[in-house]
N, C-alpha and C. Protein backbone atom coordinates (compact mmCIF):
# COMPACT_ATOMS: atom_id res chain seq x y z
N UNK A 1 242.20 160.78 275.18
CA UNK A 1 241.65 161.78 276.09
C UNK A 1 241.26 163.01 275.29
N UNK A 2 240.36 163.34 275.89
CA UNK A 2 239.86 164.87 274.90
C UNK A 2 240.74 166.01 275.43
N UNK A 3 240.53 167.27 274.47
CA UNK A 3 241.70 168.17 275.09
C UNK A 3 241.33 169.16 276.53
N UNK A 4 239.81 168.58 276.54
CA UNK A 4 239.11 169.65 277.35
C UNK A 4 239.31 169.21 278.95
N UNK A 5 239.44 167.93 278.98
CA UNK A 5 240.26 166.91 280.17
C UNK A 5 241.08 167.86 280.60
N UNK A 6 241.91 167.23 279.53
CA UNK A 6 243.51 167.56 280.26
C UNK A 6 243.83 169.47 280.43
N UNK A 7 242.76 170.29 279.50
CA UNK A 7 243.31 171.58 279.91
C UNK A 7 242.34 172.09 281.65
N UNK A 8 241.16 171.10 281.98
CA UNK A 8 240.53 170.99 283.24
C UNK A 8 241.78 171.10 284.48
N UNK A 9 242.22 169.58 284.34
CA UNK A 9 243.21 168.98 285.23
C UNK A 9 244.27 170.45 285.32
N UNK A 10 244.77 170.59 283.90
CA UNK A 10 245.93 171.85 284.15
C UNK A 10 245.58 173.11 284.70
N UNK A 11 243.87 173.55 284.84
CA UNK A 11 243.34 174.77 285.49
C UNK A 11 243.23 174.26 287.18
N UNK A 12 243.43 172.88 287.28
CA UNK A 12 242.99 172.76 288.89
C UNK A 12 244.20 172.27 289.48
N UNK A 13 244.79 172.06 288.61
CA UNK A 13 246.73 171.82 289.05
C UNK A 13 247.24 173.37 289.28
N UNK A 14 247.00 174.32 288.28
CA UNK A 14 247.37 175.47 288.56
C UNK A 14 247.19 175.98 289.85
N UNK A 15 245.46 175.89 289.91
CA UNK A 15 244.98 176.58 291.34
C UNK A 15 245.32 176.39 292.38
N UNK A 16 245.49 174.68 292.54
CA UNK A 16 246.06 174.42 293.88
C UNK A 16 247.54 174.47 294.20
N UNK A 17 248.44 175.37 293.12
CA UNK A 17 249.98 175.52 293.14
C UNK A 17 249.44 177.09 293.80
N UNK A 18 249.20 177.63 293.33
CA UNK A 18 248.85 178.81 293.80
C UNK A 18 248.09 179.16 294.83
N UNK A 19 247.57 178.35 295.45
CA UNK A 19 247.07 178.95 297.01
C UNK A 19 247.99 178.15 297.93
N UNK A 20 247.98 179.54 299.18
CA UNK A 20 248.96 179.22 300.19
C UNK A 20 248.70 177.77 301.09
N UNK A 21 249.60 177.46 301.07
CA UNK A 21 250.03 176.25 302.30
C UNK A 21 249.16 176.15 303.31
N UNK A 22 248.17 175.56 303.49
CA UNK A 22 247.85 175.31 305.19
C UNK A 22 248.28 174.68 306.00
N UNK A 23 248.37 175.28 307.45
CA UNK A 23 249.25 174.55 308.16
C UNK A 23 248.39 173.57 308.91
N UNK A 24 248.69 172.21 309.18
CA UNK A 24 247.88 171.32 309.17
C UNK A 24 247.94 171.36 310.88
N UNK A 25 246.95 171.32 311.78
CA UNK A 25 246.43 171.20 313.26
C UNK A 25 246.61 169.52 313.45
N UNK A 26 247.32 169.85 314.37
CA UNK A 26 247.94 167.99 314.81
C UNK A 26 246.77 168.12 316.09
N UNK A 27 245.68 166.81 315.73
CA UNK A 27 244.81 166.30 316.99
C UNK A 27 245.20 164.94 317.58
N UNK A 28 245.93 165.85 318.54
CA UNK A 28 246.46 164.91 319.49
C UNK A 28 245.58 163.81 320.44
N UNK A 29 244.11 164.25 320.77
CA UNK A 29 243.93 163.62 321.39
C UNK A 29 242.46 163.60 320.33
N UNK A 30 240.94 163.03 321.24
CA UNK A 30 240.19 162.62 320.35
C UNK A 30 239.10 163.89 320.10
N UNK A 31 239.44 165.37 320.39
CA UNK A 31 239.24 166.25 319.98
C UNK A 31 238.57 166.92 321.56
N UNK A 32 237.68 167.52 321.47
CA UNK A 32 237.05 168.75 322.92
C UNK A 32 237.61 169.63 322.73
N UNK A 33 237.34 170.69 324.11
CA UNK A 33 237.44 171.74 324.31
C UNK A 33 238.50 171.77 325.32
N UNK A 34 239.42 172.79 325.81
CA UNK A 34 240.82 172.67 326.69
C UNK A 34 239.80 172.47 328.10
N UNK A 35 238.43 172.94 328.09
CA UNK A 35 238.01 172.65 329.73
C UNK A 35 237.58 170.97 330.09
N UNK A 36 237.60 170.58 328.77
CA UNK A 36 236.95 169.09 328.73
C UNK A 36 238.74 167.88 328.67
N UNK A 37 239.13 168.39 328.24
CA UNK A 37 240.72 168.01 328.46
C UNK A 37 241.26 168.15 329.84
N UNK A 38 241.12 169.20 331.09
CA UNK A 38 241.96 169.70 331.83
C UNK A 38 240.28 168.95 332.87
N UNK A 39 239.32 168.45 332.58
CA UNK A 39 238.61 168.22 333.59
C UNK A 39 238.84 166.55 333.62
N UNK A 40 239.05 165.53 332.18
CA UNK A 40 239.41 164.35 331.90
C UNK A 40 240.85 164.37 332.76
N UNK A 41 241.90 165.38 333.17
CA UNK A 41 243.27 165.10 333.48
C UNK A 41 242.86 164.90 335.15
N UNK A 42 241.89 166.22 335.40
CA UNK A 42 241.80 166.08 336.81
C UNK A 42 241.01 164.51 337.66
N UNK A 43 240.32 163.91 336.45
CA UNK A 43 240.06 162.78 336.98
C UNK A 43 241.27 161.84 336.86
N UNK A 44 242.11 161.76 335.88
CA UNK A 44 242.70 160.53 336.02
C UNK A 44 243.68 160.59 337.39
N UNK A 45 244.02 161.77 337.67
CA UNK A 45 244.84 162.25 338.86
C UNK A 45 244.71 161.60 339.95
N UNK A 46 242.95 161.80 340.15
CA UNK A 46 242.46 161.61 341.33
C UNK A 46 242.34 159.72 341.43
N UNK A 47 242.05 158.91 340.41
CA UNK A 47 241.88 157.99 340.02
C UNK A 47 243.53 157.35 340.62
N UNK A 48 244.75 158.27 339.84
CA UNK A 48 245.95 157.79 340.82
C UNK A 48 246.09 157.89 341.75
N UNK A 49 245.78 159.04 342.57
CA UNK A 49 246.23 158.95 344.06
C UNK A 49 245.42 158.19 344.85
N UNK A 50 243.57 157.55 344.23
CA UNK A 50 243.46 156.53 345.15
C UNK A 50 243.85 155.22 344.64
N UNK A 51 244.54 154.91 343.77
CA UNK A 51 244.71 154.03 343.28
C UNK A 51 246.43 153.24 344.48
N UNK A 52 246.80 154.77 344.55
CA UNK A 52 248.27 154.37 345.93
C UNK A 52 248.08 153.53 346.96
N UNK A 53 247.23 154.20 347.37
CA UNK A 53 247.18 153.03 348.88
C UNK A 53 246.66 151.54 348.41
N UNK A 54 246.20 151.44 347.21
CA UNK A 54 245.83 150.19 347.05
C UNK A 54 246.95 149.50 346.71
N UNK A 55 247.83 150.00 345.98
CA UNK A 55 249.60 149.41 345.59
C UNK A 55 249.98 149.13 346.66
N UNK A 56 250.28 150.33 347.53
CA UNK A 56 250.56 149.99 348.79
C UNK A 56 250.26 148.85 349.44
N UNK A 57 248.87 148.58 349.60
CA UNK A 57 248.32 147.37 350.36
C UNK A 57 248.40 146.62 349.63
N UNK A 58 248.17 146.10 348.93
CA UNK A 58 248.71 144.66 347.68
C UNK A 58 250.02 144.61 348.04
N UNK A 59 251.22 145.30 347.63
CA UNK A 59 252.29 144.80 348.02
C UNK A 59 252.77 144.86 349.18
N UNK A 60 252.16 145.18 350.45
CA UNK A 60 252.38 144.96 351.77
C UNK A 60 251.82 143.59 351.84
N UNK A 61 250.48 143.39 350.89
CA UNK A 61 250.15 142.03 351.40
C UNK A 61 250.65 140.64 350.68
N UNK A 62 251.21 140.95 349.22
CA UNK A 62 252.07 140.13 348.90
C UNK A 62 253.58 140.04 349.74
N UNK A 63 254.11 140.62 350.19
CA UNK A 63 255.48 141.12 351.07
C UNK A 63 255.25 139.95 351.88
N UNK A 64 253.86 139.75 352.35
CA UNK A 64 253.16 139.09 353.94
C UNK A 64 253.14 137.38 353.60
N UNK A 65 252.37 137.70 352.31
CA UNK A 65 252.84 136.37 352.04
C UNK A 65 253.66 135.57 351.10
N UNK A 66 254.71 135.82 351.23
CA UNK A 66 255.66 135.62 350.05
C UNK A 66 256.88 135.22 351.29
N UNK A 67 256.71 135.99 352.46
CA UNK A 67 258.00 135.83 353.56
C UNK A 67 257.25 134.93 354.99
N UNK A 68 255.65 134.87 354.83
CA UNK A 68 255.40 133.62 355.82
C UNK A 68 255.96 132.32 355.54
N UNK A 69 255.13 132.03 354.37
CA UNK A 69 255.83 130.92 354.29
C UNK A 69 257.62 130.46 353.91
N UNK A 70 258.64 131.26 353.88
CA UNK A 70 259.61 130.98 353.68
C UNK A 70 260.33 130.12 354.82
N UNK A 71 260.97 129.22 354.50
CA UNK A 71 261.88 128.57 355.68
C UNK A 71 262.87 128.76 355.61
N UNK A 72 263.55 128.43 356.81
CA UNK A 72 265.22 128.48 356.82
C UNK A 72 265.72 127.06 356.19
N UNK A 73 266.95 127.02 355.09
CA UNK A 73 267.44 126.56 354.76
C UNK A 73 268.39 124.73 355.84
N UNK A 74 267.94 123.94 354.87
CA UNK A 74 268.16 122.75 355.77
C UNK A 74 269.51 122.74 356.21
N UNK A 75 270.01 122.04 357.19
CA UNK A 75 271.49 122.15 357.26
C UNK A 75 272.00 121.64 356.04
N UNK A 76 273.69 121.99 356.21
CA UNK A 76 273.93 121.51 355.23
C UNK A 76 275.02 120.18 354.89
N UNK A 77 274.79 119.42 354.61
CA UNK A 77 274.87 118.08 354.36
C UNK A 77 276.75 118.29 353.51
N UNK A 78 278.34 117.89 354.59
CA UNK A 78 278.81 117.79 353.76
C UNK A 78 279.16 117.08 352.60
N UNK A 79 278.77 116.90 351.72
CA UNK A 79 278.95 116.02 350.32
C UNK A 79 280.73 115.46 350.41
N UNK A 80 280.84 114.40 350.08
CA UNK A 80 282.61 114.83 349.24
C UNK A 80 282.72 115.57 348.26
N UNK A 81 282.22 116.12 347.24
CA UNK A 81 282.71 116.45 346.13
C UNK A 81 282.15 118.13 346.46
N UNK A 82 281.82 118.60 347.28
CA UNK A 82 281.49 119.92 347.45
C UNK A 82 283.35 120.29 348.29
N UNK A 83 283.97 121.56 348.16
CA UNK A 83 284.54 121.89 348.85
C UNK A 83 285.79 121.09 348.33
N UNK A 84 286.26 120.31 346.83
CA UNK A 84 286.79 119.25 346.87
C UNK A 84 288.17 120.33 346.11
N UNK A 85 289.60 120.26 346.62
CA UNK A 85 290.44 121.66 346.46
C UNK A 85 291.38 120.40 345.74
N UNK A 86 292.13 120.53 344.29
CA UNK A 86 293.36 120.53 344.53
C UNK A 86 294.72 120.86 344.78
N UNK A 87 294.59 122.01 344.53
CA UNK A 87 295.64 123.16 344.44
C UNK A 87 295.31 124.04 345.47
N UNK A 88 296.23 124.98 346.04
CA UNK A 88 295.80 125.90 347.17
C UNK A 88 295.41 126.74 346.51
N UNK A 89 294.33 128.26 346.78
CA UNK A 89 294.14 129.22 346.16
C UNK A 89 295.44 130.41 346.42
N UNK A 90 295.12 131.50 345.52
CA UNK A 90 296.30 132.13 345.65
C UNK A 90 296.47 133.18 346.56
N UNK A 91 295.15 133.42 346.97
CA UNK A 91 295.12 134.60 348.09
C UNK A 91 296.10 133.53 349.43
N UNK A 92 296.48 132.33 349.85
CA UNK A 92 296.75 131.79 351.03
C UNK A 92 296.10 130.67 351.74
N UNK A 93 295.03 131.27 351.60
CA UNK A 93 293.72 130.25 352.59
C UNK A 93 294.25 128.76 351.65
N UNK A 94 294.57 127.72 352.82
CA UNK A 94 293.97 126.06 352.41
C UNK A 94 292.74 126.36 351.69
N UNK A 95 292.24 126.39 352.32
CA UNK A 95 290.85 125.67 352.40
C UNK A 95 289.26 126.67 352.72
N UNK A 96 290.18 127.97 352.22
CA UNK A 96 288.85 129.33 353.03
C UNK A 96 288.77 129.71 351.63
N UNK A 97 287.51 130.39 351.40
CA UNK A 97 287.20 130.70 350.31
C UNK A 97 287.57 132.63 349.91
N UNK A 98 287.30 132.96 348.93
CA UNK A 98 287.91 134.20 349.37
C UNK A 98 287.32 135.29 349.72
N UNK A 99 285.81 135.31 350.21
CA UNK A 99 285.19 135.94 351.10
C UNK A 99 284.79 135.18 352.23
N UNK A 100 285.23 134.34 352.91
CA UNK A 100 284.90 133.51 353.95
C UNK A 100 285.45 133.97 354.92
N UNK A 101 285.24 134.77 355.92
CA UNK A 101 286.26 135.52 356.82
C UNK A 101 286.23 134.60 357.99
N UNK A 102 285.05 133.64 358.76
CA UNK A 102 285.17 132.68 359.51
C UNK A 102 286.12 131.97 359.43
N UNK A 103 285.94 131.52 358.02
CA UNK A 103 286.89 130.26 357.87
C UNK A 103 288.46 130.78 358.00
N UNK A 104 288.56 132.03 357.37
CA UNK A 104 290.05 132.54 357.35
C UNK A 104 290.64 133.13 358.69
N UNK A 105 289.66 133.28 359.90
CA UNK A 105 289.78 133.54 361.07
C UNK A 105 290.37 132.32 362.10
N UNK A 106 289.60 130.97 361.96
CA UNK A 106 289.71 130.17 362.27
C UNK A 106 291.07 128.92 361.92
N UNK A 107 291.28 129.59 360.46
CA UNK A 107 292.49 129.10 359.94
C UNK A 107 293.57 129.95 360.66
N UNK A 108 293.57 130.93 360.64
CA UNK A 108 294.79 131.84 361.10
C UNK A 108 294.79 131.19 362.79
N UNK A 109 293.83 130.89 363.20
CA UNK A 109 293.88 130.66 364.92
C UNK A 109 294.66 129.07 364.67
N UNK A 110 293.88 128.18 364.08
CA UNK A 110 294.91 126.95 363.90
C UNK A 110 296.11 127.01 363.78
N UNK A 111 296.81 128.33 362.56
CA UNK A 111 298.39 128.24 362.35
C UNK A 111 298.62 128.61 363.35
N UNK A 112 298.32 129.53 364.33
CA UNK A 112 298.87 130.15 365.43
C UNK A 112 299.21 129.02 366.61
N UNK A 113 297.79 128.08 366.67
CA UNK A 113 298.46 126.99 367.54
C UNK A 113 299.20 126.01 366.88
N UNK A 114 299.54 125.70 366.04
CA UNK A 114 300.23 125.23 365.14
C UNK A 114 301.41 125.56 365.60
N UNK A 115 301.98 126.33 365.42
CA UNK A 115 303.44 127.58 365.79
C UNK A 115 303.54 128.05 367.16
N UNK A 116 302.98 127.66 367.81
CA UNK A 116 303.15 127.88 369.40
C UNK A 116 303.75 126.41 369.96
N UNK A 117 303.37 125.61 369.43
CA UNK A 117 303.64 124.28 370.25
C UNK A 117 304.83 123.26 370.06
């Protein structure tokens, strides 16, 4: 390298140690003016609030059909192996499950005639 290079580089290394810092402007968006920003916001606004009633109506009209066609569940067929206990549970119930309040209603009315007779 010649010496005239490297004493170049060391005059433009110098210079740029010596001037102040700029503070660098973060562009957040794809640049304009704050009236061209605040007039882009007022559309998308408006763009949402009619965009509501259309949510609205789509999912009123999926709601519509999603619960026409639903049926009620077939009876239900007792299996043997459904309901199949060997041990009693520990809450009491034979045979009631432990949110089954019918069944544990109906059991308590059996012991009762059970013990009356």
């Amino acid at each position: 390298r010649s010496p005239r290079v490297d004493r170049m580089s060391l005059t433009l290394l110098a210079r740029n140690a010596l001037r102040a810092p700029r503070q660098a402007v973060r562009q957040l968006s794809a640049g304009g003016s704050q009236a061209e920003h605040i007039e882009v916001m007022k559309k998308w606004k408006m763009i949402s609030y009619g965009g509501l009633p259309f949510i609205a109506l789509f999912g009123a009209y999926c709601m519509n059909k999603h619960y026409s066609h639903h049926e009620e569940p077939a009876e239900k067929i007792p299996y043997p192996h459904m309901k199949k206990r060997a041990k009693p549970f520990p809450w009491g119930s034979k045979d009631c499950d432990l949110w089954d309040f019918e069944c544990k209603k109906l059991a308590r009315a059996a012991d009762a005639a059970a013990n009356a007779e």
